[in-house]
Protein backbone atom coordinates (compact mmCIF):
# COMPACT_ATOMS: atom_id res chain seq x y z
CA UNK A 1 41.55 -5.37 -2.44
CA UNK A 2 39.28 -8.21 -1.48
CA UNK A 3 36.27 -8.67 -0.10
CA UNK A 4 34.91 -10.93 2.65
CA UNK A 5 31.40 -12.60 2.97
CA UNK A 6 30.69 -15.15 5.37
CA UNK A 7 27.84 -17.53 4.89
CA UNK A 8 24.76 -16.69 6.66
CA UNK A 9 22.41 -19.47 6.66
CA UNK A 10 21.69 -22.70 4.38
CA UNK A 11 18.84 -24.25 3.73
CA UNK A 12 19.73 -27.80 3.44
CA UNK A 13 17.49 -30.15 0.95
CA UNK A 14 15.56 -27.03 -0.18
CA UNK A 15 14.58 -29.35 -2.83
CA UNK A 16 14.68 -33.06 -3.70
CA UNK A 17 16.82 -33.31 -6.49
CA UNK A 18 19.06 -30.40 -8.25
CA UNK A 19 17.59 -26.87 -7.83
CA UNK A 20 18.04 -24.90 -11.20
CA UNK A 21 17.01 -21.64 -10.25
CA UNK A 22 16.62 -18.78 -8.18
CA UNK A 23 14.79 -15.47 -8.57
CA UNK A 24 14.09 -12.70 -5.91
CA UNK A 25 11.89 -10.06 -4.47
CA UNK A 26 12.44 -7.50 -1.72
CA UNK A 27 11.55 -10.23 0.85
CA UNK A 28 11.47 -13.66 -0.82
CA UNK A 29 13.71 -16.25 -2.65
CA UNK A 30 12.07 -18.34 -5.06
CA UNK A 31 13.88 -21.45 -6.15
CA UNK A 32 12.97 -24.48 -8.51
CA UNK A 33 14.09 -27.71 -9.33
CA UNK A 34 14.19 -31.04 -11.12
CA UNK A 35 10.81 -31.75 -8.98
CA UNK A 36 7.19 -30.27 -9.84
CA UNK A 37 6.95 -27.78 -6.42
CA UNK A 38 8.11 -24.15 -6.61
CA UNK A 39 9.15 -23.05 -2.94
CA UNK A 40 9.20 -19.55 -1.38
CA UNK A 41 11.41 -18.45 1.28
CA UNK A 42 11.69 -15.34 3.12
CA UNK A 43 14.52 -13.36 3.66
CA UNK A 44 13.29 -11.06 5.86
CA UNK A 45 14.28 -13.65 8.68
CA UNK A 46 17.57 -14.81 9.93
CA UNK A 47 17.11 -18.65 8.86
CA UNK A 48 15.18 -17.69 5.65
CA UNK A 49 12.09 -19.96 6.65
CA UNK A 50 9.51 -21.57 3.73
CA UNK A 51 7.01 -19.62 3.26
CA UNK A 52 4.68 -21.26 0.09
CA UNK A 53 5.25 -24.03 -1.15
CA UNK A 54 3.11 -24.11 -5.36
CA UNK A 55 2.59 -27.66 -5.76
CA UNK A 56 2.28 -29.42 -8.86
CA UNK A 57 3.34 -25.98 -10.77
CA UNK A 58 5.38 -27.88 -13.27
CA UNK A 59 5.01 -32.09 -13.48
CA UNK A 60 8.57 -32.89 -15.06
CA UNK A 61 10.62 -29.64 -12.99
CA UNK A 62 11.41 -26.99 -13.75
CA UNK A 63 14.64 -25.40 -15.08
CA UNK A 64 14.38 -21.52 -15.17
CA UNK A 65 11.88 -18.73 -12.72
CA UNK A 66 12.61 -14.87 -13.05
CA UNK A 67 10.46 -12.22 -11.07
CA UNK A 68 9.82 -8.56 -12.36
CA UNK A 69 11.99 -6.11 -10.26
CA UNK A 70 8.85 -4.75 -8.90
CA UNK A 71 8.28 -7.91 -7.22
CA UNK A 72 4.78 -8.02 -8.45
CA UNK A 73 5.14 -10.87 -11.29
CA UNK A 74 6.96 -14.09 -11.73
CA UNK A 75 7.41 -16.80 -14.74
CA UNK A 76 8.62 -20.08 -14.71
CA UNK A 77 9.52 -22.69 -17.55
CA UNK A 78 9.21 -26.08 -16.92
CA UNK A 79 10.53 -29.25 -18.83
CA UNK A 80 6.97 -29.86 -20.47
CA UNK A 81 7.74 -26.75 -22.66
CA UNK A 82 5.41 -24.64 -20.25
CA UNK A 83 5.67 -21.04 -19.05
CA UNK A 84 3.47 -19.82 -16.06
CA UNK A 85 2.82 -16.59 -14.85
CA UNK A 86 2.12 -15.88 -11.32
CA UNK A 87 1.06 -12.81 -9.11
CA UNK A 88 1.96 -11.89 -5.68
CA UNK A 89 -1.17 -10.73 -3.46
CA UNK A 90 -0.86 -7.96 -0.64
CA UNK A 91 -0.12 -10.72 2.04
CA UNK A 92 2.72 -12.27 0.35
CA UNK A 93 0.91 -14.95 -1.52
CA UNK A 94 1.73 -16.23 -4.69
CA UNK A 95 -1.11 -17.38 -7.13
CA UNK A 96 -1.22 -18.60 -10.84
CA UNK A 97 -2.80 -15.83 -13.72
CA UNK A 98 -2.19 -18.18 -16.63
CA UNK A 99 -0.16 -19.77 -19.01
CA UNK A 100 1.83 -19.07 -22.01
CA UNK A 101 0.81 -21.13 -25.12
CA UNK A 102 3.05 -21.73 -28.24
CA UNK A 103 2.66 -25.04 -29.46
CA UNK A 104 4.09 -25.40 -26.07
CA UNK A 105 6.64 -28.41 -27.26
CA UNK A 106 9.72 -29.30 -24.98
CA UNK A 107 12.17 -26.70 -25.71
CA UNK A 108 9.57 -24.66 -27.36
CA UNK A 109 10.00 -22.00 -24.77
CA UNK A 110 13.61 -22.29 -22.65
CA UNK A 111 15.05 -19.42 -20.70
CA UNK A 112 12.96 -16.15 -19.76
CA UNK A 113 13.35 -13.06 -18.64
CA UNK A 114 10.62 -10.12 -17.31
CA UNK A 115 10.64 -6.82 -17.61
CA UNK A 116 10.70 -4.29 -14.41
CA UNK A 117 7.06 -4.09 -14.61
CA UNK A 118 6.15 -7.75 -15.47
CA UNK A 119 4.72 -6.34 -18.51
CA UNK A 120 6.81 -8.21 -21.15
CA UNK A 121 8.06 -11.62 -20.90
CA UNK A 122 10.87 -12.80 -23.52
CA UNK A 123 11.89 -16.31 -23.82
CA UNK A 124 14.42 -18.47 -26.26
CA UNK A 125 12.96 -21.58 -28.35
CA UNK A 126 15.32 -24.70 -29.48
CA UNK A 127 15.90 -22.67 -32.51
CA UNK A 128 17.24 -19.81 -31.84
CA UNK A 129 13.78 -17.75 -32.33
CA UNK A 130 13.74 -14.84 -29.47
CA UNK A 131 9.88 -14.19 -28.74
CA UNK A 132 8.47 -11.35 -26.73
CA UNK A 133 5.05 -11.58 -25.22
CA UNK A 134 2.75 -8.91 -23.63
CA UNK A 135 1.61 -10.60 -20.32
CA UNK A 136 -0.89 -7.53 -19.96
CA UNK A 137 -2.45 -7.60 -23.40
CA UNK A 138 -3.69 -10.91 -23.37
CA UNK A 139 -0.60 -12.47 -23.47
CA UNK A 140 0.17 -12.34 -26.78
CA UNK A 141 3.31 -12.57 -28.63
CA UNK A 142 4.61 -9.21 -29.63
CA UNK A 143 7.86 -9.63 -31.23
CA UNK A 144 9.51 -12.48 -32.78
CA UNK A 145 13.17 -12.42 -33.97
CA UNK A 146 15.31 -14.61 -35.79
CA UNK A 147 18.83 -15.89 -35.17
CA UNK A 148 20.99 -18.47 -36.94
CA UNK A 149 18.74 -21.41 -35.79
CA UNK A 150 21.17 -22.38 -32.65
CA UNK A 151 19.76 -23.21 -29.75
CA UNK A 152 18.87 -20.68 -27.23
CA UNK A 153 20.22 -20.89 -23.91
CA UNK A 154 19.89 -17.89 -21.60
CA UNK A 155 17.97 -14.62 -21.86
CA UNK A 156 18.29 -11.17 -20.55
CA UNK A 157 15.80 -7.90 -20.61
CA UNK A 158 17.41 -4.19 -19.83
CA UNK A 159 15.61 -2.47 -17.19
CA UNK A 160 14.33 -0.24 -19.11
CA UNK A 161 12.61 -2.82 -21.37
CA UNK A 162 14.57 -1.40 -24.65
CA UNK A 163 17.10 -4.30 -25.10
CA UNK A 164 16.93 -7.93 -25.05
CA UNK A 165 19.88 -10.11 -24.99
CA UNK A 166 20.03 -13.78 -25.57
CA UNK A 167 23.45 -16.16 -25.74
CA UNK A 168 23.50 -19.63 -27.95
CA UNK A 169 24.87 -22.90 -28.10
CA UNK A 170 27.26 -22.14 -31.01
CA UNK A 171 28.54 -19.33 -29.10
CA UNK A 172 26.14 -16.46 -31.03
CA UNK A 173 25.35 -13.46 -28.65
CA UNK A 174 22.67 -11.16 -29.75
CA UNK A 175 21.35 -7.81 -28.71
CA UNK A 176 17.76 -6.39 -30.16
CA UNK A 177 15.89 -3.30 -30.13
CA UNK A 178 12.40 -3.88 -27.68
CA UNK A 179 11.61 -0.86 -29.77
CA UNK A 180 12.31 -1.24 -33.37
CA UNK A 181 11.72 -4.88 -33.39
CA UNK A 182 15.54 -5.60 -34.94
CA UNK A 183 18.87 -6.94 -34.33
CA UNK A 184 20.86 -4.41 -32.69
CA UNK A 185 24.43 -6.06 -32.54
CA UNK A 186 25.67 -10.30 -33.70
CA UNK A 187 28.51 -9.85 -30.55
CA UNK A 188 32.01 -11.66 -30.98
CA UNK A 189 33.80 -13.68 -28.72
CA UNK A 190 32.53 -16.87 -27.17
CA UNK A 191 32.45 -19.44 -29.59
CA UNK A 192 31.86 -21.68 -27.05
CA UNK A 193 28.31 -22.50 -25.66
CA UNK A 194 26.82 -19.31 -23.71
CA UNK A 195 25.24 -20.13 -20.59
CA UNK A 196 24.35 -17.01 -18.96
CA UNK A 197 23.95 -12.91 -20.26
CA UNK A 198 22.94 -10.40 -17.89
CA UNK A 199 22.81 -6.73 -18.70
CA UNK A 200 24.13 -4.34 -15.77
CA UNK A 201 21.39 -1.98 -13.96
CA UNK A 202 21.94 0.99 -16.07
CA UNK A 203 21.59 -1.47 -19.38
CA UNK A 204 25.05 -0.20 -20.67
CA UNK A 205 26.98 -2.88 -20.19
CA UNK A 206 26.61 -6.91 -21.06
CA UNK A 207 27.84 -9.48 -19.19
CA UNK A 208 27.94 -13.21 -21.02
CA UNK A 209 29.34 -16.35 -20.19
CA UNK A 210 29.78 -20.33 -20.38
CA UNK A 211 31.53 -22.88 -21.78
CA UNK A 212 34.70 -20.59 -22.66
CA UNK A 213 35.06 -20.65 -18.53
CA UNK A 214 36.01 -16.50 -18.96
CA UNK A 215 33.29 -13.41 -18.65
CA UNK A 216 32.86 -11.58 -21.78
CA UNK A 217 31.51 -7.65 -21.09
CA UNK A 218 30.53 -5.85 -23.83
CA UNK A 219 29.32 -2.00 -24.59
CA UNK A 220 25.73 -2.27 -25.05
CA UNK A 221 26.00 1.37 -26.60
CA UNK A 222 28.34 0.59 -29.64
CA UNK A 223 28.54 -3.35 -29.63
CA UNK A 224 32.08 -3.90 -28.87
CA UNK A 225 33.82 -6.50 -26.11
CA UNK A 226 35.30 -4.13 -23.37
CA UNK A 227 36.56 -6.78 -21.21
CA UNK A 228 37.32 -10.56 -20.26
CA UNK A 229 36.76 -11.74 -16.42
CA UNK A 230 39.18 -14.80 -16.48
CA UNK A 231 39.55 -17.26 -13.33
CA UNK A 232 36.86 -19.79 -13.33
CA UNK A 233 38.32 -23.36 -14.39
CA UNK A 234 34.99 -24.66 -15.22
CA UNK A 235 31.95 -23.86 -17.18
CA UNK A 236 29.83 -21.10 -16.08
CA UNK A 237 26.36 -21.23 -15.59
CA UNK A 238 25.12 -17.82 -13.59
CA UNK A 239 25.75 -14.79 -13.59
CA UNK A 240 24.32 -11.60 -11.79
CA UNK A 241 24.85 -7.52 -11.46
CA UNK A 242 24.42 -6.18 -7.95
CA UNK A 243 22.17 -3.79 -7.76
CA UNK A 244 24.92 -0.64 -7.97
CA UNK A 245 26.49 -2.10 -11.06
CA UNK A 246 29.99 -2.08 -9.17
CA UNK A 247 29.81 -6.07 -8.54
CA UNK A 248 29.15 -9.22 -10.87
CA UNK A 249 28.54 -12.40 -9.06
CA UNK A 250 29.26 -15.97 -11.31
CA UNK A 251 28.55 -19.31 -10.95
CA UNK A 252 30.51 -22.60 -12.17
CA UNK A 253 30.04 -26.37 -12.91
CA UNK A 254 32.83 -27.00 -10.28
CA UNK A 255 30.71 -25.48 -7.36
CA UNK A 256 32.63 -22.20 -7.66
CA UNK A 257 31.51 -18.82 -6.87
CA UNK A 258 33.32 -15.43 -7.41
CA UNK A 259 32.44 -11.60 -7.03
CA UNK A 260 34.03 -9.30 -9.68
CA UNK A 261 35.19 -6.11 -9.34
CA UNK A 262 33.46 -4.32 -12.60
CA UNK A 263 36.26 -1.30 -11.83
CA UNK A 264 39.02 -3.41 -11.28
CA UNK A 265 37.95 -5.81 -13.88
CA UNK A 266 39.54 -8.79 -11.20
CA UNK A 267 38.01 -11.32 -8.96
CA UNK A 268 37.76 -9.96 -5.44
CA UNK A 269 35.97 -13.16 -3.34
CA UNK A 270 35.82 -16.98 -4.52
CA UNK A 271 33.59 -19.29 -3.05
CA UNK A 272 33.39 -23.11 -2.43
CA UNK A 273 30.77 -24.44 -0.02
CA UNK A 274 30.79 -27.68 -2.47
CA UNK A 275 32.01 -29.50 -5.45
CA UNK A 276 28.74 -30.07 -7.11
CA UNK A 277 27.95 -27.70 -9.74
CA UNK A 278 25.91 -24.17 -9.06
CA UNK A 279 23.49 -24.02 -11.62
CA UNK A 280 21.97 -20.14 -10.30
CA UNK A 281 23.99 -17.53 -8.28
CA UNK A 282 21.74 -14.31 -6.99
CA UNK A 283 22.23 -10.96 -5.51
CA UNK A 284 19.58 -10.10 -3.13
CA UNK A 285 17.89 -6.87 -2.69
CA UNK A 286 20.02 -4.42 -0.27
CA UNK A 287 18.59 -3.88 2.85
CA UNK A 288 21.41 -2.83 5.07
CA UNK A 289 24.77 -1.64 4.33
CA UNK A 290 26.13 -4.86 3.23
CA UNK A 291 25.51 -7.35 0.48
CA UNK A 292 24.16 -10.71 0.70
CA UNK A 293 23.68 -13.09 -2.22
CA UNK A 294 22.23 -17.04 -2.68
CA UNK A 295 23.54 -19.78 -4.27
CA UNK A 296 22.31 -22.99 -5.36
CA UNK A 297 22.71 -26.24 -7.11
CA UNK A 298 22.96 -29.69 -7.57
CA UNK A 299 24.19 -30.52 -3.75
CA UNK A 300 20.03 -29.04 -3.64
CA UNK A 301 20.62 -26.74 -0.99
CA UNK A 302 20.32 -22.83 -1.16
CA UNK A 303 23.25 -20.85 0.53
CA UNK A 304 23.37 -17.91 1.62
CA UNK A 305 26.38 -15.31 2.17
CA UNK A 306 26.57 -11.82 3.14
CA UNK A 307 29.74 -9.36 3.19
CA UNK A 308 31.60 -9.53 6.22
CA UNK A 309 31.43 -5.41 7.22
CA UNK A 310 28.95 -2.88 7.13
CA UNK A 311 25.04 -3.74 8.61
């Protein structure tokens, strides 16, 4: 069976060149972009109006922002090679609290990834070092493991703060223990660059993807691939869990978008509002019955789409 959404709103020039990322709260989109500003929408409203705009927040762009699930926290990575951490106030305002330093090199830090709490932030070097930081101690580095040198292209953090994931250019997947401080699993499969790992709500499953254009999800539990997601004809970029763990939403260089069926292990909606490719795909929050989930890319617009039935 398939499933309808219909598209909502867009928000057309959100940015002024290709937007790279999205990351959400309960009531607000964040999205950045080849440009220095970091821009905050909110959802609560039918046309998803700006709210902030943080200018100056990163001077060459920025390529990757994540927010804590509590909503509280958010870090973003720019070009330069710097992380920033900001803070949401009680009236919706978002404000810096710092920076993260590590020689702080282009590519020194790449993709992050938060914990629920915003405690930990883990990130992905040039290198294939995985570092973990503790954002409330000081913000010092905590954990620092080592891969086979490739560079490091997406990152992923259970909810439960136990796992981190991280995919590779040469196609290397790797799982470690938060809590031992090792390698839990070297995962098969991809060979190809790996864009994009996401670990499902309840942390035991793994969802990884890229240049291979096919999902790979793996058991988190004993290390093995359970299942590919084949369709896409073009690299893959994004993807996302919804929130019950019944859904995965991707993203693809050819300005694709499809829902999974985790279940059914089959595509059950494709998308195509453009041609240009969708660097970020994003679940939002559930408020009503129905889903809703944003896209964006390099046509620099945010879209937004929301299952045709239920509230």
């Amino acid at each position: 069976m398939s499933k309808q959404y219909l598209t909502t709103h867009t928000i057309d020039d959100a940015h002024i060149t290709d937007i790279f990322s999205l990351a959400v709260t309960r009531t607000q989109i964040l999205s950045v972009s080849g440009a220095s500003s970091i821009k905050v929408h909110s959802t609560t409203s039918p046309d998803i109006p700006l709210m902030q705009t943080l200018s100056g927040a990163h001077r060459l762009g920025c390529h990757h922002i994540v927010t804590s699930r509590n909503g509280r926290i958010a870090a973003s990575a720019g070009f330069g090679g710097e992380v920033k951490i900001w803070s949401i106030s009680e009236s919706g305002e978002w404000a810096g609290e710092g920076k993260i330093e590590d020689g702080n090199k282009a590519g020194e830090i790449w993709a992050v990834a938060l914990s629920e709490d915003g405690q930990f932030l883990a990130s992905t070097t040039y290198d294939g070092r995985i570092n973990v930081w503790d954002l409330v101690a000081g913000r010092k580095k905590i954990r620092e493991y080592e891969t086979k040198g490739s560079f490091g292209m997406c990152i992923d953090m259970s909810r439960d703060g136990r796992f981190t994931a991280s995919g590779h250019e040469n196609g290397g997947v790797y799982v470690f223990n938060n809590d031992t401080g090792r390698m839990l699993y070297s995962l098969p499969g991809l060979v190809k660059p790996v864009r994009a790992v996401a670990f499902s709500p309840a942390g035991t499953r793994l969802a990884a993807a890229g240049d291979a254009r096919v999902i790979a999800l793996y058991d988190v539990q004993h290390g093995e691939q359970v299942a590919n997601l084949t369709g896409h004809s073009a690299w893959i970029f994004s993807v996302d869990w919804s929130d019950t763990g019944e859904y995965l939403l991707s993203g693809s260089f050819d300005g694709k978008c499809k829902v999974w069926s985790i279940d059914r292990r089959a595509c059950v909606a494709t998308h195509s509002e453009t041609d240009k490719t969708l660097w970020c795909v994003k679940w939002l929050p559930k408020t009503g019955k129905s889903e809703a989930f944003a896209t964006a890319g390099a046509n620099r617009s945010i879209s937004f789409y929301r299952e045709a039935s239920g509230g």
